[in-house]
C-alpha atoms as a PDB file:
ATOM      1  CA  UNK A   1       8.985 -10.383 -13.272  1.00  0.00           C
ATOM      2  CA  UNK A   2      10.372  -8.589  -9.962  1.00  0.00           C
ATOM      3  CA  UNK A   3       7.894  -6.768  -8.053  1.00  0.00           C
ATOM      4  CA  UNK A   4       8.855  -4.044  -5.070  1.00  0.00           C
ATOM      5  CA  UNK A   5       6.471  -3.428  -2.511  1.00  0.00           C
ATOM      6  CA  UNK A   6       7.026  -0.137  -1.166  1.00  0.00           C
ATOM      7  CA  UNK A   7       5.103   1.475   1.777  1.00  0.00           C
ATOM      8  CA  UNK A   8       4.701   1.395   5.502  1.00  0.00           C
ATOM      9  CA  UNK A   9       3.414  -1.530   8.290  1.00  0.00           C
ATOM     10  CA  UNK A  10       0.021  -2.543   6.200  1.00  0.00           C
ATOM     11  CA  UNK A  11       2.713  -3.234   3.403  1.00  0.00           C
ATOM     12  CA  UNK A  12       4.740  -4.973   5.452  1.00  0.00           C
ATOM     13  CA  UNK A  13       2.135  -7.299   7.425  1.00  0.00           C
ATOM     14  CA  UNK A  14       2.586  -6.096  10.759  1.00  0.00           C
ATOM     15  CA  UNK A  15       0.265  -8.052  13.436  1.00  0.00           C
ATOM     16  CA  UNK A  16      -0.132 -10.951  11.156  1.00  0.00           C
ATOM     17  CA  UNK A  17       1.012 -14.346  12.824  1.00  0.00           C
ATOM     18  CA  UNK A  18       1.962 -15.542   9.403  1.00  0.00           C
ATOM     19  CA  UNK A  19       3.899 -12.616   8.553  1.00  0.00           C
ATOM     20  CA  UNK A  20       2.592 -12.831   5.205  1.00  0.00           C
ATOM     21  CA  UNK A  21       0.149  -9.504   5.064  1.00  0.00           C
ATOM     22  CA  UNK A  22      -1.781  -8.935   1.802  1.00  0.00           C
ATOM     23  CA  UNK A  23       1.609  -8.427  -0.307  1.00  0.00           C
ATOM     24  CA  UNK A  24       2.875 -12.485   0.924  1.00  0.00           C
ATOM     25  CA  UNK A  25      -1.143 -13.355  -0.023  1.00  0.00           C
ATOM     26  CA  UNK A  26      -1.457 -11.815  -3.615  1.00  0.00           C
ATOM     27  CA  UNK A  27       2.370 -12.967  -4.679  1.00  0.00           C
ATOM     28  CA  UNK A  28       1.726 -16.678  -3.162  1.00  0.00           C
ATOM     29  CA  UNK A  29      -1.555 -16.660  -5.123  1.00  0.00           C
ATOM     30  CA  UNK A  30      -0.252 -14.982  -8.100  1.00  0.00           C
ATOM     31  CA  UNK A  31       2.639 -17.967  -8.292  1.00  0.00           C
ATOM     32  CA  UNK A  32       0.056 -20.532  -7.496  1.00  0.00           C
ATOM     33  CA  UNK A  33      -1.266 -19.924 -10.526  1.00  0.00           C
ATOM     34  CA  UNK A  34       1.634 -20.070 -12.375  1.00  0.00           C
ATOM     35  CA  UNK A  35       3.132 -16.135 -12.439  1.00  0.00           C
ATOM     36  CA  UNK A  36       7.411 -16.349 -12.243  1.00  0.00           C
ATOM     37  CA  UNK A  37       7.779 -13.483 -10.203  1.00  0.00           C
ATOM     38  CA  UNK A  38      10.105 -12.516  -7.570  1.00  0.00           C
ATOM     39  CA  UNK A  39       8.777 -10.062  -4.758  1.00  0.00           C
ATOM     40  CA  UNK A  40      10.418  -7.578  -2.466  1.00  0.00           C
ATOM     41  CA  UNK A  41       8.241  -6.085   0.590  1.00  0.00           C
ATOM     42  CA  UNK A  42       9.978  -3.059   0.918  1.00  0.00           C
ATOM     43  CA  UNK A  43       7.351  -1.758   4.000  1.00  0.00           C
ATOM     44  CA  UNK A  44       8.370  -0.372   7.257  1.00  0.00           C
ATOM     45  CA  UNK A  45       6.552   0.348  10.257  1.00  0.00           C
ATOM     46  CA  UNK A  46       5.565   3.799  10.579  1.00  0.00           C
ATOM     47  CA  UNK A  47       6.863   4.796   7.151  1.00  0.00           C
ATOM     48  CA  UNK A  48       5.398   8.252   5.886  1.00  0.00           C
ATOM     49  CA  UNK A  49       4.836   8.849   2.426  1.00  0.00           C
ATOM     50  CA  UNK A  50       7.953  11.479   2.767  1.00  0.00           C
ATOM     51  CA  UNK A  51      10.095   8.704   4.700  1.00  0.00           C
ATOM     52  CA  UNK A  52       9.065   5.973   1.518  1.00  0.00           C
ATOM     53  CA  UNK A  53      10.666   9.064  -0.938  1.00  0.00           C
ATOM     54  CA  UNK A  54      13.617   8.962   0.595  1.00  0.00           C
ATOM     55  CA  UNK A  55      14.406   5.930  -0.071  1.00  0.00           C
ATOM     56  CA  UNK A  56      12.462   4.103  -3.164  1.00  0.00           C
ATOM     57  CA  UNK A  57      14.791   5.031  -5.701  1.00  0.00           C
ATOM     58  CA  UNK A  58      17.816   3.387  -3.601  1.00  0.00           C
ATOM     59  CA  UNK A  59      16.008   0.427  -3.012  1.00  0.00           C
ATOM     60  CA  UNK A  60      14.690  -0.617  -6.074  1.00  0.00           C
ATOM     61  CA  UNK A  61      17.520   0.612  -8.210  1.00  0.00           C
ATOM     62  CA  UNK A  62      19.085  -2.573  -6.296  1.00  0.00           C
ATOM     63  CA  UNK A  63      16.470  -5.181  -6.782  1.00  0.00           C
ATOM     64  CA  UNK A  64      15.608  -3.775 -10.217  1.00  0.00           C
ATOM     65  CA  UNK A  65      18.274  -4.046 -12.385  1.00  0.00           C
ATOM     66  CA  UNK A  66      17.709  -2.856 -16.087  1.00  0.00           C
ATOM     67  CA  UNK A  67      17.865  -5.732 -17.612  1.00  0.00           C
ATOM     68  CA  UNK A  68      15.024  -7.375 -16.150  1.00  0.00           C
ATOM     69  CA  UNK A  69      10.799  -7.042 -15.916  1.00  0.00           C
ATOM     70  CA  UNK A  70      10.486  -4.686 -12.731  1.00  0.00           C
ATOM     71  CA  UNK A  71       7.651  -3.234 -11.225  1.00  0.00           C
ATOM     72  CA  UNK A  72       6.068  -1.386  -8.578  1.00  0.00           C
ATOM     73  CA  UNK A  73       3.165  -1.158  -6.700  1.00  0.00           C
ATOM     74  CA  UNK A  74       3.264   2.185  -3.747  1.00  0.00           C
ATOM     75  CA  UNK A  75       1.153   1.800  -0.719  1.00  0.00           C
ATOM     76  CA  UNK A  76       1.288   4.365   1.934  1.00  0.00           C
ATOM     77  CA  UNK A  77      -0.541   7.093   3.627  1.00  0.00           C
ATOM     78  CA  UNK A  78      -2.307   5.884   7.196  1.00  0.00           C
ATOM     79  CA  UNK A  79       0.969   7.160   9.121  1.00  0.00           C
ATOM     80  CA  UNK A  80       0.918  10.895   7.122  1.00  0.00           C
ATOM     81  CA  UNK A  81      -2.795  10.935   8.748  1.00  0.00           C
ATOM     82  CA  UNK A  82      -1.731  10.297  12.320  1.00  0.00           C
ATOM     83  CA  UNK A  83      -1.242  12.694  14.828  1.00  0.00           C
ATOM     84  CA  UNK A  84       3.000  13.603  16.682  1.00  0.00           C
ATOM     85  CA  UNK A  85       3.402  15.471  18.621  1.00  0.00           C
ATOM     86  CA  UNK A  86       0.050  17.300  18.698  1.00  0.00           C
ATOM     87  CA  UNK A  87      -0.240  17.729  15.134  1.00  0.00           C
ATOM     88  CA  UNK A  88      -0.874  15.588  11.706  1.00  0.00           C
ATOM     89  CA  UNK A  89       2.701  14.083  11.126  1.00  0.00           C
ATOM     90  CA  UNK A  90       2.117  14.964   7.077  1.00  0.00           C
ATOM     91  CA  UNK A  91      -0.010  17.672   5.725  1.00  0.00           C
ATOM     92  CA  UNK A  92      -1.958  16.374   2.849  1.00  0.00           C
ATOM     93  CA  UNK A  93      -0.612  18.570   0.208  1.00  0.00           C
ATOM     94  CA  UNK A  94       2.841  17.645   1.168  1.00  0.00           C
ATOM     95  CA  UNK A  95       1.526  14.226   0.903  1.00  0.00           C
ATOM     96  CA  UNK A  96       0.445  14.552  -2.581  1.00  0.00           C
ATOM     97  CA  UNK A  97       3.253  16.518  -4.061  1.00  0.00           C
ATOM     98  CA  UNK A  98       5.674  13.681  -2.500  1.00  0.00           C
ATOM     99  CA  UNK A  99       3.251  11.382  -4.345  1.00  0.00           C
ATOM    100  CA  UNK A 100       3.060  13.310  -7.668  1.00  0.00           C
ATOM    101  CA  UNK A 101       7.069  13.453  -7.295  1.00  0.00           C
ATOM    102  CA  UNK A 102       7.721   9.708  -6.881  1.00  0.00           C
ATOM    103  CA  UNK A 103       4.965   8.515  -9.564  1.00  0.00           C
ATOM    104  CA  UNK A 104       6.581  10.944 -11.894  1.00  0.00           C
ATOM    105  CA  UNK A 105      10.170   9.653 -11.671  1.00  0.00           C
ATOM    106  CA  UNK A 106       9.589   6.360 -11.597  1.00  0.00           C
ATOM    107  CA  UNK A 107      10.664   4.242 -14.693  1.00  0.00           C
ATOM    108  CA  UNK A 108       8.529   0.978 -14.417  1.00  0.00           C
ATOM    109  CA  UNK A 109       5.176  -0.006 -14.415  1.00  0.00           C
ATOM    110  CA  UNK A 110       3.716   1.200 -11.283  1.00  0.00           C
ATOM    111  CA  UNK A 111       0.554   0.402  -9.513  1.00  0.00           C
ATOM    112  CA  UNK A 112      -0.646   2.305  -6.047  1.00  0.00           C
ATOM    113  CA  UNK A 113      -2.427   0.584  -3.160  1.00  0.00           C
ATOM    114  CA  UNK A 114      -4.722   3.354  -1.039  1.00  0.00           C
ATOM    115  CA  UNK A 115      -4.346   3.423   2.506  1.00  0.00           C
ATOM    116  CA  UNK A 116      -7.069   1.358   4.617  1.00  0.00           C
ATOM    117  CA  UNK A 117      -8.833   2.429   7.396  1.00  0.00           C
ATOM    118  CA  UNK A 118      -8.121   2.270  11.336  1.00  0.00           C
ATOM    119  CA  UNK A 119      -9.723   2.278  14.377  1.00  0.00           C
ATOM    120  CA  UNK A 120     -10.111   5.804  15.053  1.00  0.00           C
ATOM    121  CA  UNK A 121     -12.876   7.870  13.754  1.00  0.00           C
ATOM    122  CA  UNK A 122     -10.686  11.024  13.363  1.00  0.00           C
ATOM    123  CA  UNK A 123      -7.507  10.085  11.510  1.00  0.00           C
ATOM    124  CA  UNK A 124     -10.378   7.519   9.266  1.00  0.00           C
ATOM    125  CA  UNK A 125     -11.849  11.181   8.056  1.00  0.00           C
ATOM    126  CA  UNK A 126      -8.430  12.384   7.396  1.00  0.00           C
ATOM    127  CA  UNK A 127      -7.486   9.086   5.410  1.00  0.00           C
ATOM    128  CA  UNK A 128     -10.280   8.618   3.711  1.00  0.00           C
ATOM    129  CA  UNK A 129      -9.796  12.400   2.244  1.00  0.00           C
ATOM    130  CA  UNK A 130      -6.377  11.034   1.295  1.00  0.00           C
ATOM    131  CA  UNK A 131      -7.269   8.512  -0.797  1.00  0.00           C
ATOM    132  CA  UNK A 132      -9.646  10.344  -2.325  1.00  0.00           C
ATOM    133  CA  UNK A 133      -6.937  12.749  -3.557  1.00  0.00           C
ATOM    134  CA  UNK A 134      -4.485  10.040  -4.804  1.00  0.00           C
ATOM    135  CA  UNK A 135      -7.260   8.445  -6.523  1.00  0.00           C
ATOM    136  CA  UNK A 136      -7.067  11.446  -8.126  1.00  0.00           C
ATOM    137  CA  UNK A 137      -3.494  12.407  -8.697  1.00  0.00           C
ATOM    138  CA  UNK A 138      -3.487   8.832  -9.915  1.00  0.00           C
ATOM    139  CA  UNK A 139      -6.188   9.261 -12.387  1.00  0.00           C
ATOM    140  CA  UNK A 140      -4.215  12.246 -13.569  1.00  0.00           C
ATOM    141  CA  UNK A 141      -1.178  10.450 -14.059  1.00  0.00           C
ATOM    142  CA  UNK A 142      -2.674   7.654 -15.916  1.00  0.00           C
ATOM    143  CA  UNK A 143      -1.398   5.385 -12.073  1.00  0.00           C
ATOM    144  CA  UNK A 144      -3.759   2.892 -11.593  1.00  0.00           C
ATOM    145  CA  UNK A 145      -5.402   3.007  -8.003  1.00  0.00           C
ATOM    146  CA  UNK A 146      -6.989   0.739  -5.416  1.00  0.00           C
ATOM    147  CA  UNK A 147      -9.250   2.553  -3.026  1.00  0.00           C
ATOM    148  CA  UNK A 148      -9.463  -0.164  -0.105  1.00  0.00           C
ATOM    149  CA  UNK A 149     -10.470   3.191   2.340  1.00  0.00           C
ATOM    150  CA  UNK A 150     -14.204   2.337   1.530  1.00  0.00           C
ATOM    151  CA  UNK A 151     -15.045  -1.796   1.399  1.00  0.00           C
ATOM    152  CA  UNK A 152     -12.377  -2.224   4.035  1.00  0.00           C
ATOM    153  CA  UNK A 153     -14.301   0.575   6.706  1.00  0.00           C
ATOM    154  CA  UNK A 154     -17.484  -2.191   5.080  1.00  0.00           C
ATOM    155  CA  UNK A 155     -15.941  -4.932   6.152  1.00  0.00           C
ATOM    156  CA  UNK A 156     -16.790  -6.371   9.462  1.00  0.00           C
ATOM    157  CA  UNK A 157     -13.622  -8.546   9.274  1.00  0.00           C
ATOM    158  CA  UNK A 158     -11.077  -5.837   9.075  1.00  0.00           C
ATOM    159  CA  UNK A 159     -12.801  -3.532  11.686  1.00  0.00           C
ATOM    160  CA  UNK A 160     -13.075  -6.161  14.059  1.00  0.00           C
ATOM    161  CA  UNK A 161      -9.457  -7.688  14.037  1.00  0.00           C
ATOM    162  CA  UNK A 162      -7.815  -3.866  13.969  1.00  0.00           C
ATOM    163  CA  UNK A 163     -10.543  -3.224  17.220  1.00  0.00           C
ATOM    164  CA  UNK A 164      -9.050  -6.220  18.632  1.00  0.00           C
ATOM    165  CA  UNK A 165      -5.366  -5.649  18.335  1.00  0.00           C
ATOM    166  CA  UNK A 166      -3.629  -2.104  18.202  1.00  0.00           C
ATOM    167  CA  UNK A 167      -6.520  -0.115  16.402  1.00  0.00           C
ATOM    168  CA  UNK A 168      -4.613  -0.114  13.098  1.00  0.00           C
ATOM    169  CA  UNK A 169      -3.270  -3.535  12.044  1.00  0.00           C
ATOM    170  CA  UNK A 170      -5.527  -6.780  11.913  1.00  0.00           C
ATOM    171  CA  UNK A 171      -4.751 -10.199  11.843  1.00  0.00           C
ATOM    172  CA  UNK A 172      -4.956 -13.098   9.410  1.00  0.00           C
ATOM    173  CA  UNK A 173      -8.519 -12.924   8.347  1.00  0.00           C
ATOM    174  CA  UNK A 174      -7.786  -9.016   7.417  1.00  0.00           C
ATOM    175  CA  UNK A 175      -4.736  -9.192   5.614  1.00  0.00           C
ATOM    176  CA  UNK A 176      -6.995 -11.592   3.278  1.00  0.00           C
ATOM    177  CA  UNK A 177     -10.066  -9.514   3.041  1.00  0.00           C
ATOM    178  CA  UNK A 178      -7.038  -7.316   1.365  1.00  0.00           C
ATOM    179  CA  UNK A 179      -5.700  -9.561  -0.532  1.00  0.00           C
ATOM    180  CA  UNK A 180      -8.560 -10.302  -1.747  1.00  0.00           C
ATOM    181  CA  UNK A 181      -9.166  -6.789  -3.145  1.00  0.00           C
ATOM    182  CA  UNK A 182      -5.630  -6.771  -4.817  1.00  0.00           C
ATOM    183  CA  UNK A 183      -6.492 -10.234  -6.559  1.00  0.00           C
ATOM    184  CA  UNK A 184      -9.885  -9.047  -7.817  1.00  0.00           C
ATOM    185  CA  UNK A 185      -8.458  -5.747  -9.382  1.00  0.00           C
ATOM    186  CA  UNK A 186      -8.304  -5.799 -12.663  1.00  0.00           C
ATOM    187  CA  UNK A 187      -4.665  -3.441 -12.954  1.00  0.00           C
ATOM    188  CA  UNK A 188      -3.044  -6.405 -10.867  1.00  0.00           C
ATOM    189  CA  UNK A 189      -4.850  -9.179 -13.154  1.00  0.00           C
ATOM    190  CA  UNK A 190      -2.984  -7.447 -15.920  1.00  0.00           C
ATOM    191  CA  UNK A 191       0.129  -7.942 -14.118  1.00  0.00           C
ATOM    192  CA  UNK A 192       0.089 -11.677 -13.250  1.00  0.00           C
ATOM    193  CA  UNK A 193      -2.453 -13.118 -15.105  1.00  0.00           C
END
């Protein structure tokens, strides 16, 4: 099996001094325990759902050929929430038509990831409205979802380490509180085993 991780920084691990993340965490596990799969982290740092669109098709079509067991799992939306230039850098519809588009297109199994919280109060009310609407786009599209928006914002762990660093990206310890929510979810347990 060949899994591509698509998204933005959370996806990619940013801040961890492991540079594992939660994707290196749930794929390490996952072949701990015996899974053959290959993994691509496909995140970049300050990737917007529309910037992840422009390039998933490219990217997997690459790693994905065919011929083989590929899959996806989508994790974006913290950077479509934050502010540039004195405004929200995505609107949320455009967010969720660009989601609708991509999980509509997309020829593999596909799982989606919602977007955790940060350190600021304002852009947390804007994500956490976000995730409620691709929980539901995804419910509508038969997608299955993880909401991490609400036990992560829970979690004393993550809050602290993102306080503690840049206000968006925490260390070690958070990455695995993630992890951790990826490896209890019963869509991913389907996947790996």
């Amino acid at each position: 099996m060949r899994i591509c991780f698509l998204g933005d920084s959370f996806v990619n691990g940013t801040n961890d001094p492991h540079c594992l993340g939660w994707v290196g965490r749930v794929v390490a596990h996952a072949r701990a325990d015996g899974c053959d799969l290959t993994c691509y982290n496909l995140g970049i740092r300050r990737d917007t759902s529309v910037n992840v669109a422009a390039r998933w098709q490219t990217e997997t079509a690459l790693r994905l050929p065919q011929d083989v067991d590929g899959r996806l799992v989508f994790s974006f939306g913290v950077n479509d929430c934050c502010d540039e230039d004195g405004r929200r850098r995505v609107p949320l519809g455009t967010t969720l038509e660009t989601a609708h588009r991509m999980l509509t297109e997309v020829r593999h199994p596909t799982l989606m990831v919602g977007p955790p919280p940060i350190a600021e109060a304002a852009i947390n009310a804007r994500i956490g409205e976000l995730s409620a609407a691709l929980a539901a786009l995804c419910g509508e599209l038969h997608v299955p979802y993880l909401e991490t928006f609400t036990p992560l914002a829970a979690n004393p762990v993550w809050m602290t380490e993102i306080a503690a660093t840049d206000g968006a990206h925490p260390g070690a310890a958070g990455y695995g509180v993630l992890a951790e929510l990826v490896q209890d979810w019963a869509a991913w347990h389907e996947w790996v085993g």
